[in-house]
Protein backbone atom coordinates (compact mmCIF):
# COMPACT_ATOMS: atom_id res chain seq x y z
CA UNK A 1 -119.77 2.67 9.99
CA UNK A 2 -116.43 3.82 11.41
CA UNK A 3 -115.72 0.22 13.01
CA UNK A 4 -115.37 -0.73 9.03
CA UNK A 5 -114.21 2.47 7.38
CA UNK A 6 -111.36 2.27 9.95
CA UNK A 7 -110.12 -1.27 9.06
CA UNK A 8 -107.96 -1.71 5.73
CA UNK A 9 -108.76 -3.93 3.57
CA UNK A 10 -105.95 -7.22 3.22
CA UNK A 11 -106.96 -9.53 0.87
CA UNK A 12 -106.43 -13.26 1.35
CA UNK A 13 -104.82 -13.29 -2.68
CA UNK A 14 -102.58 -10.92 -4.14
CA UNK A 15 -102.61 -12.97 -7.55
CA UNK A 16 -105.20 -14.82 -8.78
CA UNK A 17 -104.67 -18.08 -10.48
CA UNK A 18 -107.84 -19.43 -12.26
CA UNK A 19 -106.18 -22.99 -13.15
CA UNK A 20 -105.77 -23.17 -9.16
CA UNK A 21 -109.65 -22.25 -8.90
CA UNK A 22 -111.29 -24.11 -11.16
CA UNK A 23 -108.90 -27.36 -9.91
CA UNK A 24 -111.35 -26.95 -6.65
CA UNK A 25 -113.24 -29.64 -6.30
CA UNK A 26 -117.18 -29.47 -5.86
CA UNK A 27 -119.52 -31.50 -3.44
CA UNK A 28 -122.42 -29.96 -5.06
CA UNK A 29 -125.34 -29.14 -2.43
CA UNK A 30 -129.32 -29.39 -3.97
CA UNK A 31 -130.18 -25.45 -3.32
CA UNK A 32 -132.37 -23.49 -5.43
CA UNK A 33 -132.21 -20.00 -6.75
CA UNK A 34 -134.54 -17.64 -5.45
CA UNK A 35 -135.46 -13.73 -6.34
CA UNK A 36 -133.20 -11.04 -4.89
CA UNK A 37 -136.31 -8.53 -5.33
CA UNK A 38 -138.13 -9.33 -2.86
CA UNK A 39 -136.70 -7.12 0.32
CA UNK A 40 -136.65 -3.66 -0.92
CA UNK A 41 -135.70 -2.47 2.20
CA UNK A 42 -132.47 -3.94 2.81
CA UNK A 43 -131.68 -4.26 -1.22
CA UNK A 44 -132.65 -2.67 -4.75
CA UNK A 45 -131.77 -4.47 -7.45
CA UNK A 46 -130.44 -3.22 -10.97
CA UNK A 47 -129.78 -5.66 -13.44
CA UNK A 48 -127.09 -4.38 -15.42
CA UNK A 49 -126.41 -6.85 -18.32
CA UNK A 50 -130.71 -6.81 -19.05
CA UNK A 51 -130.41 -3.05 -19.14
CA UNK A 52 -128.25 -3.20 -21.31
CA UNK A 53 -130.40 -5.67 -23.88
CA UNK A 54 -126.95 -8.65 -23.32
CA UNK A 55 -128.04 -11.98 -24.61
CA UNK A 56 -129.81 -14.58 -22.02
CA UNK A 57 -129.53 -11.37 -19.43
CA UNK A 58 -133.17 -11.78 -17.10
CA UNK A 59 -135.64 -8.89 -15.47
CA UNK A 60 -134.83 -9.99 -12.34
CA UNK A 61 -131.59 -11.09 -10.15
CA UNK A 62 -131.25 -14.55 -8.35
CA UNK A 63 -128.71 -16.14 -6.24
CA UNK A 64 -128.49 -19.25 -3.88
CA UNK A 65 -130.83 -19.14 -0.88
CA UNK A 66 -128.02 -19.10 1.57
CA UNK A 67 -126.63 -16.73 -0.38
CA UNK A 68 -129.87 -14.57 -0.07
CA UNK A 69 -129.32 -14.93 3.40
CA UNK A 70 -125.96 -13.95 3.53
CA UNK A 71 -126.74 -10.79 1.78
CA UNK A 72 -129.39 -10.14 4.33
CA UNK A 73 -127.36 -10.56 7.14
CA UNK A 74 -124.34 -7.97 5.31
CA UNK A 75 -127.23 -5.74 4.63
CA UNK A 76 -127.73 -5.55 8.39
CA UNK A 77 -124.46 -4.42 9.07
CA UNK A 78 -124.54 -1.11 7.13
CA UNK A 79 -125.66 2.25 8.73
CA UNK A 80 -129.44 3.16 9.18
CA UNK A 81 -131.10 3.73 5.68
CA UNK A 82 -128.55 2.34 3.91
CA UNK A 83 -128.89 -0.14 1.37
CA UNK A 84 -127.62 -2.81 -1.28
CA UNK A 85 -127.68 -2.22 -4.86
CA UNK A 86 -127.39 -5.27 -6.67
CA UNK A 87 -126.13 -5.34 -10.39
CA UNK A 88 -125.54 -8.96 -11.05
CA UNK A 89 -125.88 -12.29 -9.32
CA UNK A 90 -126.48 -15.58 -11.75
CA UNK A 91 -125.35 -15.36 -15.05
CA UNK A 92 -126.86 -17.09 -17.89
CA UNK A 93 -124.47 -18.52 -19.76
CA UNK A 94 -125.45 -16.79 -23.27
CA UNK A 95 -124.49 -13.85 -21.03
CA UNK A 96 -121.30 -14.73 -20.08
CA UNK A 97 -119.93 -15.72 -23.29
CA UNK A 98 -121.03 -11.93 -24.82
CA UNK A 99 -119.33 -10.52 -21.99
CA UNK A 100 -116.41 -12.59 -22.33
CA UNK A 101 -116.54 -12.14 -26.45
CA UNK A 102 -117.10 -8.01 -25.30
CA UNK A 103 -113.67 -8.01 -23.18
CA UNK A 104 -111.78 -9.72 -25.78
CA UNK A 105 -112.89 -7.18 -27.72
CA UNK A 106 -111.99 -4.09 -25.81
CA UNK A 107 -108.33 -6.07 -25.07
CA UNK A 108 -107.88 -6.57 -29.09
CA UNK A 109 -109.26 -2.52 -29.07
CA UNK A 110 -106.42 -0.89 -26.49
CA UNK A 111 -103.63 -3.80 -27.52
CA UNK A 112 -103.43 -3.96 -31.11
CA UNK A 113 -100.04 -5.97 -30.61
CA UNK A 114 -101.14 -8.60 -28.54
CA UNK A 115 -101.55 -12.13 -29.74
CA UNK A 116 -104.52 -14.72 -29.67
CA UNK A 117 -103.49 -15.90 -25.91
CA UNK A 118 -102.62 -12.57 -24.48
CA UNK A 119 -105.88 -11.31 -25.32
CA UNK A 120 -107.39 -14.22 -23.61
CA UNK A 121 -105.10 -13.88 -20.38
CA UNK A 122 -105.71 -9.98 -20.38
CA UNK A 123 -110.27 -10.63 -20.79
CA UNK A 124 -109.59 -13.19 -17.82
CA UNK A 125 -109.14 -10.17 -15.29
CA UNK A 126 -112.19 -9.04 -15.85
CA UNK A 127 -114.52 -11.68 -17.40
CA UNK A 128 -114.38 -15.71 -15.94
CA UNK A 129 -114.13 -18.31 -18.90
CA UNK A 130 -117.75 -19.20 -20.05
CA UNK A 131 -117.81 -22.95 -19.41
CA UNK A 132 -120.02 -25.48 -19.56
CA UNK A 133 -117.40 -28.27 -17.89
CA UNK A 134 -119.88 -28.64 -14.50
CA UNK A 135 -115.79 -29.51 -12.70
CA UNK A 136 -115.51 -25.96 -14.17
CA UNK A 137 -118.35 -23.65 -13.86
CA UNK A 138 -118.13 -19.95 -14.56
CA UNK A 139 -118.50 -18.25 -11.27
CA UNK A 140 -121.45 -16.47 -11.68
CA UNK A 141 -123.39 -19.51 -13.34
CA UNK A 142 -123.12 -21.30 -9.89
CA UNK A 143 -125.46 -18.53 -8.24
CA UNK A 144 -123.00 -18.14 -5.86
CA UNK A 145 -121.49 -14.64 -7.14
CA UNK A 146 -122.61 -11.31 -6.56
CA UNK A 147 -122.03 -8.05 -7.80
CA UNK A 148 -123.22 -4.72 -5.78
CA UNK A 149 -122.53 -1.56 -4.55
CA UNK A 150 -124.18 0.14 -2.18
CA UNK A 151 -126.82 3.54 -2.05
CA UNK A 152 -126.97 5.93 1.12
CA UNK A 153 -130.57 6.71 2.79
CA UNK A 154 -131.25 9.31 -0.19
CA UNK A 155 -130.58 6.55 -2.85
CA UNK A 156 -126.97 7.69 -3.85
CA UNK A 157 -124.62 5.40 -5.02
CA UNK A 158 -121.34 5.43 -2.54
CA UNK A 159 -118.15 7.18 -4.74
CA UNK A 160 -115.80 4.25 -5.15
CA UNK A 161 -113.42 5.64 -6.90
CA UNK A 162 -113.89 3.69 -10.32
CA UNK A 163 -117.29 2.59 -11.72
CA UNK A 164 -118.94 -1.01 -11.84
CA UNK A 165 -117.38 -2.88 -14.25
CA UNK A 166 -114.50 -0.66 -14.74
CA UNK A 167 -111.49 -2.61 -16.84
CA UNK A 168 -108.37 0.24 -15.61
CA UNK A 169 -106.34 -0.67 -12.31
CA UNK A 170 -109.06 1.34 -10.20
CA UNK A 171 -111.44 -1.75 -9.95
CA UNK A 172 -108.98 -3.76 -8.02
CA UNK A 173 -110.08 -4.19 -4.31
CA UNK A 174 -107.30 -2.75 -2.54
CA UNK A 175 -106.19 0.09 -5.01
CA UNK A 176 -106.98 3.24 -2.74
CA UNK A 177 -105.31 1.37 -0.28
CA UNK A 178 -102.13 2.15 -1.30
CA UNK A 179 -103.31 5.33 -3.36
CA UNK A 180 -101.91 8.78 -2.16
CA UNK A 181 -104.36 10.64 0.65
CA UNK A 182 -106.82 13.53 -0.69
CA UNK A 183 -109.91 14.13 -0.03
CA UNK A 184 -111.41 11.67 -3.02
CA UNK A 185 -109.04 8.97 -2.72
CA UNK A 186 -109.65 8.99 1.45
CA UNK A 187 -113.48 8.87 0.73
CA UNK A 188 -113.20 6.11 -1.67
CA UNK A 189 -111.33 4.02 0.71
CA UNK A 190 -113.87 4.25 3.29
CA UNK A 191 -116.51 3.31 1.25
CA UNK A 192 -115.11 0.32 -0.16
CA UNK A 193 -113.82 -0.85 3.02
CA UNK A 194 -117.33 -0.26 3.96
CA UNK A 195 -118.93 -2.69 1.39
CA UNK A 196 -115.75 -5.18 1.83
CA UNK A 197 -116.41 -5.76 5.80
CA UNK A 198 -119.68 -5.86 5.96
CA UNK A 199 -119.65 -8.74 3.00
CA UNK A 200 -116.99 -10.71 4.34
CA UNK A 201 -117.80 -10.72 7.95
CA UNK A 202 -121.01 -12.25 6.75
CA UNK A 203 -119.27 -14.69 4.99
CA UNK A 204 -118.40 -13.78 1.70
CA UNK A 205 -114.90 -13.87 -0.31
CA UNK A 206 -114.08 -10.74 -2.89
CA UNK A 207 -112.79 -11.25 -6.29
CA UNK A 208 -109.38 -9.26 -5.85
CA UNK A 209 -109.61 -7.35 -9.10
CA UNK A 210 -112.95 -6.24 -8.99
CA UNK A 211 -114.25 -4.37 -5.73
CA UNK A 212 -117.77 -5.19 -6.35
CA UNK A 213 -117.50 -8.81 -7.02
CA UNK A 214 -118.13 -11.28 -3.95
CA UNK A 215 -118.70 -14.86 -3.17
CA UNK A 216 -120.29 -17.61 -1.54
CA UNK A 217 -119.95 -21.28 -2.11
CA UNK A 218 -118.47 -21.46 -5.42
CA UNK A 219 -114.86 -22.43 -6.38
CA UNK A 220 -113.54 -18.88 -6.14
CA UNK A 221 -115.19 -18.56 -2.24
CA UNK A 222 -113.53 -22.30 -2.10
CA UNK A 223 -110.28 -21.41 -2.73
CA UNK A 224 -110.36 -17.64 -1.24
CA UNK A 225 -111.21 -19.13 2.20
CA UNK A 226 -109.05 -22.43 2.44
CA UNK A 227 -112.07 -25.05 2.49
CA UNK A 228 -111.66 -28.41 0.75
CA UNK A 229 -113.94 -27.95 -1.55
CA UNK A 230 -117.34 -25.80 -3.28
CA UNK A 231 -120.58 -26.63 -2.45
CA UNK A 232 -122.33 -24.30 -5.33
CA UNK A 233 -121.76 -25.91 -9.29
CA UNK A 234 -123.66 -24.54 -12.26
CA UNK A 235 -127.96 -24.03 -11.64
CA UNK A 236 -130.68 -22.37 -13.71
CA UNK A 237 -133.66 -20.35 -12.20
CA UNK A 238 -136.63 -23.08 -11.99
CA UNK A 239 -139.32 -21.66 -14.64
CA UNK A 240 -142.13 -23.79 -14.60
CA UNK A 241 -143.48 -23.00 -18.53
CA UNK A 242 -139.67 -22.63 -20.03
């Protein structure tokens, strides 16, 4: 654990340009989805937009199959007993656009002053575009984005420092990086660098503003980690009788 905790975190971005990202282009690969519930032990899963009742949101969390892989392989990495917790992986898109409508909302909410397009810019931080462009998928759409946390051997989530989903200047990646030391603020840091190593050194890229948000093969992991191209455009679970 300390060989992670120990390392700060530098991201590859300090700004994030979504016309750059979505200008990626895609050599689309033929991979299915497949379940993220199926190895208990190294993951739980806790599918926050279905508890929550959101539009299109499923039961159960898919991603890629390498990405399943990938996650297996990051999973390995934490301390004994340890274990993912996995909020959100592919993202219907009638779930996108009510979390995208949702942001908009809570921008409009806390900046009564802003106009149409700073209200758009502002939801952007938080919430991708929902698009159905396939040179332009929304992130999570591809199967290719993840969002997790992780739970110690008693089931605890890790403290860090801001909660999932969190709109305020706490959800960005690096922010108790450069926060003053105390006690909180030092345990915080640990943990995320914690959940940042052990995802990128398995291959993953992290969404800058959002500690729990992570990649693999879509434009964003494209961009984040200087390849040509994506390999991961917009999918759909398989459901034989839908």
């Amino acid at each position: 654990m300390l060989e992670f905790t120990g390392i700060a975190i530098e991201t590859p971005l300090q700004t994030w340009h979504w016309d750059d990202i979505r200008a990626t282009p895609i050599k689309a690969v033929a991979e299915p989805l497949v379940s993220l519930s199926y190895l208990p032990e190294k993951m739980v899963i806790s599918p926050q937009y279905f508890i929550q009742q959101l539009p299109g949101a499923k039961a159960d969390l898919f991603a890629r199959e390498t990405v399943q892989r990938k996650l297996n392989e990051a999973a390995d990495l934490l301390p004994y007993g340890y274990k993912f917790v996995i909020f959100d992986a592919w993202r219907d898109m009638a779930t996108q656009q009510a979390l995208f409508d949702q942001m908009r909302a809570f921008v409009k909410r806390d900046h009564p002053d802003f106009d149409d397009q700073q209200v758009t810019q502002a939801a952007l931080r938080i919430v991708a575009l929902p698009s159905t462009n396939p040179a332009k998928p929304s992130p999570h759409n591809t199967g290719g984005s993840i969002d997790l946390s992780i739970v110690d051997e008693k089931g605890r989530l890790l403290p860090m420092g801001s909660p999932f989903d969190d709109i305020s200047e706490r959800a960005r990646t690096d922010y108790y990086e450069k926060a003053p030391d105390s006690d909180d603020a030092i345990t915080y840091r640990e943990n995320r660098r914690l959940l940042y190593h052990v995802m990128t050194q398995a291959g993953f890229t992290n969404y800058i503003e959002e500690w729990w948000h992570f990649d693999y093969g879509n434009q964003n992991w494209a961009t984040v980690s200087k390849r040509d191209f994506a390999v991961y455009g917009a999918t759909k679970p398989d459901f034989p009788w839908i």
